[in-house]
Protein backbone atom coordinates (compact mmCIF):
# COMPACT_ATOMS: atom_id res chain seq x y z
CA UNK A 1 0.00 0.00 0.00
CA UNK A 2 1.26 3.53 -0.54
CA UNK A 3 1.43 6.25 1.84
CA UNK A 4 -1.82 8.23 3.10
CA UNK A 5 -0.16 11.32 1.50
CA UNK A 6 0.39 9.89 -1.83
CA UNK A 7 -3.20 8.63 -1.48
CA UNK A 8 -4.65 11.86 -1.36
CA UNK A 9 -2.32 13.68 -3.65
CA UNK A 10 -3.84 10.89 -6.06
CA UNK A 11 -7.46 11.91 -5.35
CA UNK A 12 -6.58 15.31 -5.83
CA UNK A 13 -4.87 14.78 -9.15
CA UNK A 14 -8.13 12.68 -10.21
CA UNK A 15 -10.48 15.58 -9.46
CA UNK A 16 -8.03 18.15 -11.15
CA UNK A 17 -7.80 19.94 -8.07
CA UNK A 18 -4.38 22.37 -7.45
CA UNK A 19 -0.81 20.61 -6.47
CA UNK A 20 -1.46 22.96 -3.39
CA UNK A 21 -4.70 21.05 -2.38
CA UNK A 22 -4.52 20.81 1.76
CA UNK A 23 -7.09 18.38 2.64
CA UNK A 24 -8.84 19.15 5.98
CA UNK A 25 -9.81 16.88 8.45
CA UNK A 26 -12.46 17.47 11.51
CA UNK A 27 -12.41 15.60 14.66
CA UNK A 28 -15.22 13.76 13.70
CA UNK A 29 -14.11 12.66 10.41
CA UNK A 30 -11.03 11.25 12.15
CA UNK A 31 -10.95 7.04 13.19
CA UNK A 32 -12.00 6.58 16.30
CA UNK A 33 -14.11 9.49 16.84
CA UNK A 34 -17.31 9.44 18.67
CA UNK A 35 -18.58 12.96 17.59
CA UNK A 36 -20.73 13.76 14.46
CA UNK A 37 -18.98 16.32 11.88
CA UNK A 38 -21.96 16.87 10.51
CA UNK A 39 -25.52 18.10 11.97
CA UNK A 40 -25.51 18.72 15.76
CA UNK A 41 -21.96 17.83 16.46
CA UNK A 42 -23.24 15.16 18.66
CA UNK A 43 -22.13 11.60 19.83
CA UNK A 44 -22.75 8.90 16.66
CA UNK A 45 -24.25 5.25 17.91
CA UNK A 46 -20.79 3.72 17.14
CA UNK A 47 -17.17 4.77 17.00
CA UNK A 48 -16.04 6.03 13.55
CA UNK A 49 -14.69 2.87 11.53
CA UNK A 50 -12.49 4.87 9.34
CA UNK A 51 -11.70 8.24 7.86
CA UNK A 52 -14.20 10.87 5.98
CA UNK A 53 -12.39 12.96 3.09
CA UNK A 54 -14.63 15.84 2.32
CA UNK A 55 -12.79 19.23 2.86
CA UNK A 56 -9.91 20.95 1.34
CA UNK A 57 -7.94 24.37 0.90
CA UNK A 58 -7.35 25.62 -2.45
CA UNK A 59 -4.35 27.64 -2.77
CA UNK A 60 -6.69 30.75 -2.27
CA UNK A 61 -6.80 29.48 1.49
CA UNK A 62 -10.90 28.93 0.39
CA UNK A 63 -12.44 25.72 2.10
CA UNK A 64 -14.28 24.11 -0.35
CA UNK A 65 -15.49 20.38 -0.62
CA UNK A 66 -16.05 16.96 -2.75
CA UNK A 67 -19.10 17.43 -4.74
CA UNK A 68 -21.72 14.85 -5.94
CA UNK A 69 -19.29 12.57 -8.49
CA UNK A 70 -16.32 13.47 -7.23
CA UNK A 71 -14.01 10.67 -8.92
CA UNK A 72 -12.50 8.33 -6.12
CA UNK A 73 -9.12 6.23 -6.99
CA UNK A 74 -8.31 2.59 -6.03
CA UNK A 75 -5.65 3.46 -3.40
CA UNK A 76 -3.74 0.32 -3.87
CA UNK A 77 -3.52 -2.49 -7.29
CA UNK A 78 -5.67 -5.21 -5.92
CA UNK A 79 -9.38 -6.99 -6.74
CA UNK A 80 -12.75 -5.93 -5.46
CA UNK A 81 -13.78 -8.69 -3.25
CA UNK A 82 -17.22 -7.08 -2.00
CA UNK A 83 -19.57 -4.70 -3.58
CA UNK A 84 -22.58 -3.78 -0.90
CA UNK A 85 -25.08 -1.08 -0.50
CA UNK A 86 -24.42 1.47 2.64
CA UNK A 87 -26.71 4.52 4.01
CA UNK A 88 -25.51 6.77 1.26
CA UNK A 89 -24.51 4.79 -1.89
CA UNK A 90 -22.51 2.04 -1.81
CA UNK A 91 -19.20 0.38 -0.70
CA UNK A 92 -16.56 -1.31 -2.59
CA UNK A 93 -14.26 -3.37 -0.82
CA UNK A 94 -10.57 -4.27 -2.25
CA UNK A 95 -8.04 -6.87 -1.09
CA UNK A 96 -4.54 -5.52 -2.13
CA UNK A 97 -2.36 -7.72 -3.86
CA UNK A 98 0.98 -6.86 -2.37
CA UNK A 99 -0.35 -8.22 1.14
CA UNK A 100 0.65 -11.59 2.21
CA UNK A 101 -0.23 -13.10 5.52
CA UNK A 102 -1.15 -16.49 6.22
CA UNK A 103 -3.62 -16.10 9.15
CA UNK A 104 -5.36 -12.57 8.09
CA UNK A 105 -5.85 -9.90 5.35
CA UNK A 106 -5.76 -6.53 4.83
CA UNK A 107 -9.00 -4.88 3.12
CA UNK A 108 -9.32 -1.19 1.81
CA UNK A 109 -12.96 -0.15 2.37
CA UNK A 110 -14.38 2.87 0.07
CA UNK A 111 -17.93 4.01 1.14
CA UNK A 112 -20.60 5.93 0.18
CA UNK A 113 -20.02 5.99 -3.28
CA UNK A 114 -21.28 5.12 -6.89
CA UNK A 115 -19.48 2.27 -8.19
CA UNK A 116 -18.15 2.99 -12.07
CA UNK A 117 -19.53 1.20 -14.75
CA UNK A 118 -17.42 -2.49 -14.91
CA UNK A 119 -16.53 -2.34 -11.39
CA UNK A 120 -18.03 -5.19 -9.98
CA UNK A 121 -16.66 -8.25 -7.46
CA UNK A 122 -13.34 -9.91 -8.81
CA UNK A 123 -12.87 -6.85 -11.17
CA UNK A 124 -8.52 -6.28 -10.56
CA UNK A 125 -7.57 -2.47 -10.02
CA UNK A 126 -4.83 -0.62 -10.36
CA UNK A 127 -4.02 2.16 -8.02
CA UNK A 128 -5.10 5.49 -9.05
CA UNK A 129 -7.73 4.35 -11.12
CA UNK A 130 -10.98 5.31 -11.22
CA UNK A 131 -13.19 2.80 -9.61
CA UNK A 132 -16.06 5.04 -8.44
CA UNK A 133 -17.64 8.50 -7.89
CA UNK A 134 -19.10 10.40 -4.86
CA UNK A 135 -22.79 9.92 -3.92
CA UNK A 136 -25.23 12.71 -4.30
CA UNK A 137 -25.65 12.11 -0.90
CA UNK A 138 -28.67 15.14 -0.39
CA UNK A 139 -30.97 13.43 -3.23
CA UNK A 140 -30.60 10.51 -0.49
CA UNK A 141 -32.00 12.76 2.11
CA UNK A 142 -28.97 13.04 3.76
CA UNK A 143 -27.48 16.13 5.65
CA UNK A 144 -24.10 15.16 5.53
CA UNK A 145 -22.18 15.86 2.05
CA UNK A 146 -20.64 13.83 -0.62
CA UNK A 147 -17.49 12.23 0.48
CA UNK A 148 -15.38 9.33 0.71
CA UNK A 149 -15.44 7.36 4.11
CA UNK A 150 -11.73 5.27 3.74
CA UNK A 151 -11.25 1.94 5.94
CA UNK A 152 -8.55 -0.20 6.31
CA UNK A 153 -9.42 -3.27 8.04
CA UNK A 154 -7.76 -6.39 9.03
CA UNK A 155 -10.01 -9.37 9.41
CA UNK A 156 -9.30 -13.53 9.80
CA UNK A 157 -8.62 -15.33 6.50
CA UNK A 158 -11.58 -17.91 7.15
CA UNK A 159 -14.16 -14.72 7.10
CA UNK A 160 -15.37 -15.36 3.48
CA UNK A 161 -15.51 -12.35 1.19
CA UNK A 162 -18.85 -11.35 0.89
CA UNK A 163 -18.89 -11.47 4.90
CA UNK A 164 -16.96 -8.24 4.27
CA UNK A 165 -19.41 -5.93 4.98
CA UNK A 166 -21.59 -3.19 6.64
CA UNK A 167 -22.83 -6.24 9.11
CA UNK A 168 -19.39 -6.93 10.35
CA UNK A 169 -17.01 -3.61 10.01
CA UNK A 170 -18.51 -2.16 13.14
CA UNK A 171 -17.58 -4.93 15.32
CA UNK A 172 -14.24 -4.32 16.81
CA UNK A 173 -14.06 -8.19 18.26
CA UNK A 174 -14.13 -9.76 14.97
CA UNK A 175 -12.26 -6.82 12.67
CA UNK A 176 -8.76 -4.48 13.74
CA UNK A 177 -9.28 -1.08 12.03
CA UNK A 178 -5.88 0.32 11.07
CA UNK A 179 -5.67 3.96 10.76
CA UNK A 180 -5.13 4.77 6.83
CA UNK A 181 -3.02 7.94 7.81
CA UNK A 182 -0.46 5.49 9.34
CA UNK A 183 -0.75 3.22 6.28
């Protein structure tokens, strides 16, 4: 896997957004968290299972943010090993290929999202491609706005691949969330 850094510099380079691009990241957008960034700042039902990329400086200093379709890049070469609906769009998850480990492995989970057209399970991806775009995420209803919601999660190799969802990410006894910006 490449660095968080190089991960976003990709994202930014997908969405033609300046070399300067400073992404911005709220305590509740962080792993971990148990605040809401969104709303009334308060307490969500579970701790965050990942990161939320939203927000970013252009080199104006302006804060601006990912809009509906905002193109998302495979962070690492690998195959999509899930495909599963979420509360605002859907989720693609994708086993890297340069992780080897006998007794687990390493999943990179993009959410709330619009899956591109031939991205489907067992569909290999190379890193920076294009593998999805943004949710509109207020025709959905929704408050919060479009962005990507980036796991990295560590699970047992007998969990079968289409386990690899929604029903089991938010349960830290059977999954070990690794922080992507230590990736």
């Amino acid at each position: 896997m490449s660095r968080f850094a190089q991960y976003l510099a990709a994202l930014a380079s997908a969405n033609n957004l300046e070399d300067s691009t400073e992404w911005m990241f709220y305590p509740g957008m962080l792993p971990e968290s148990q605040r809401k960034w969104w709303g009334d700042f308060t307490n969500r039902h579970a701790a965050h299972e990942g990161i939320d990329i939203c927000f970013y400086k252009n080199r104006n200093k302006k804060i601006c943010c990912l809009g509906p379709g905002a193109a998302i890049c495979a962070w690492s070469a690998g195959t999509v090993v899930n495909v599963c609906k979420d509360f605002l769009g859907h989720t693609l998850v994708v086993e890297p290929e340069n992780f080897f480990d006998t007794a687990t492995r390493v999943v990179e989970v993009f959410s709330h999202l619009d899956p591109c057209k031939g991205i489907a399970i067992g569909t290999r991806v190379a890193a920076g491609q294009i593998i999805a775009r943004t949710s509109d995420t207020r025709a959905r209803g929704s408050v919060l706005l479009p962005h990507l919601h980036l796991s990295c999660i560590e699970v047992l190799q007998q969990i079968p691949v289409q386990s690899l969802d929604w029903s089991l990410f938010p349960f830290r006894e059977k999954v070990n969330l690794l922080n992507p910006v230590f990736m």
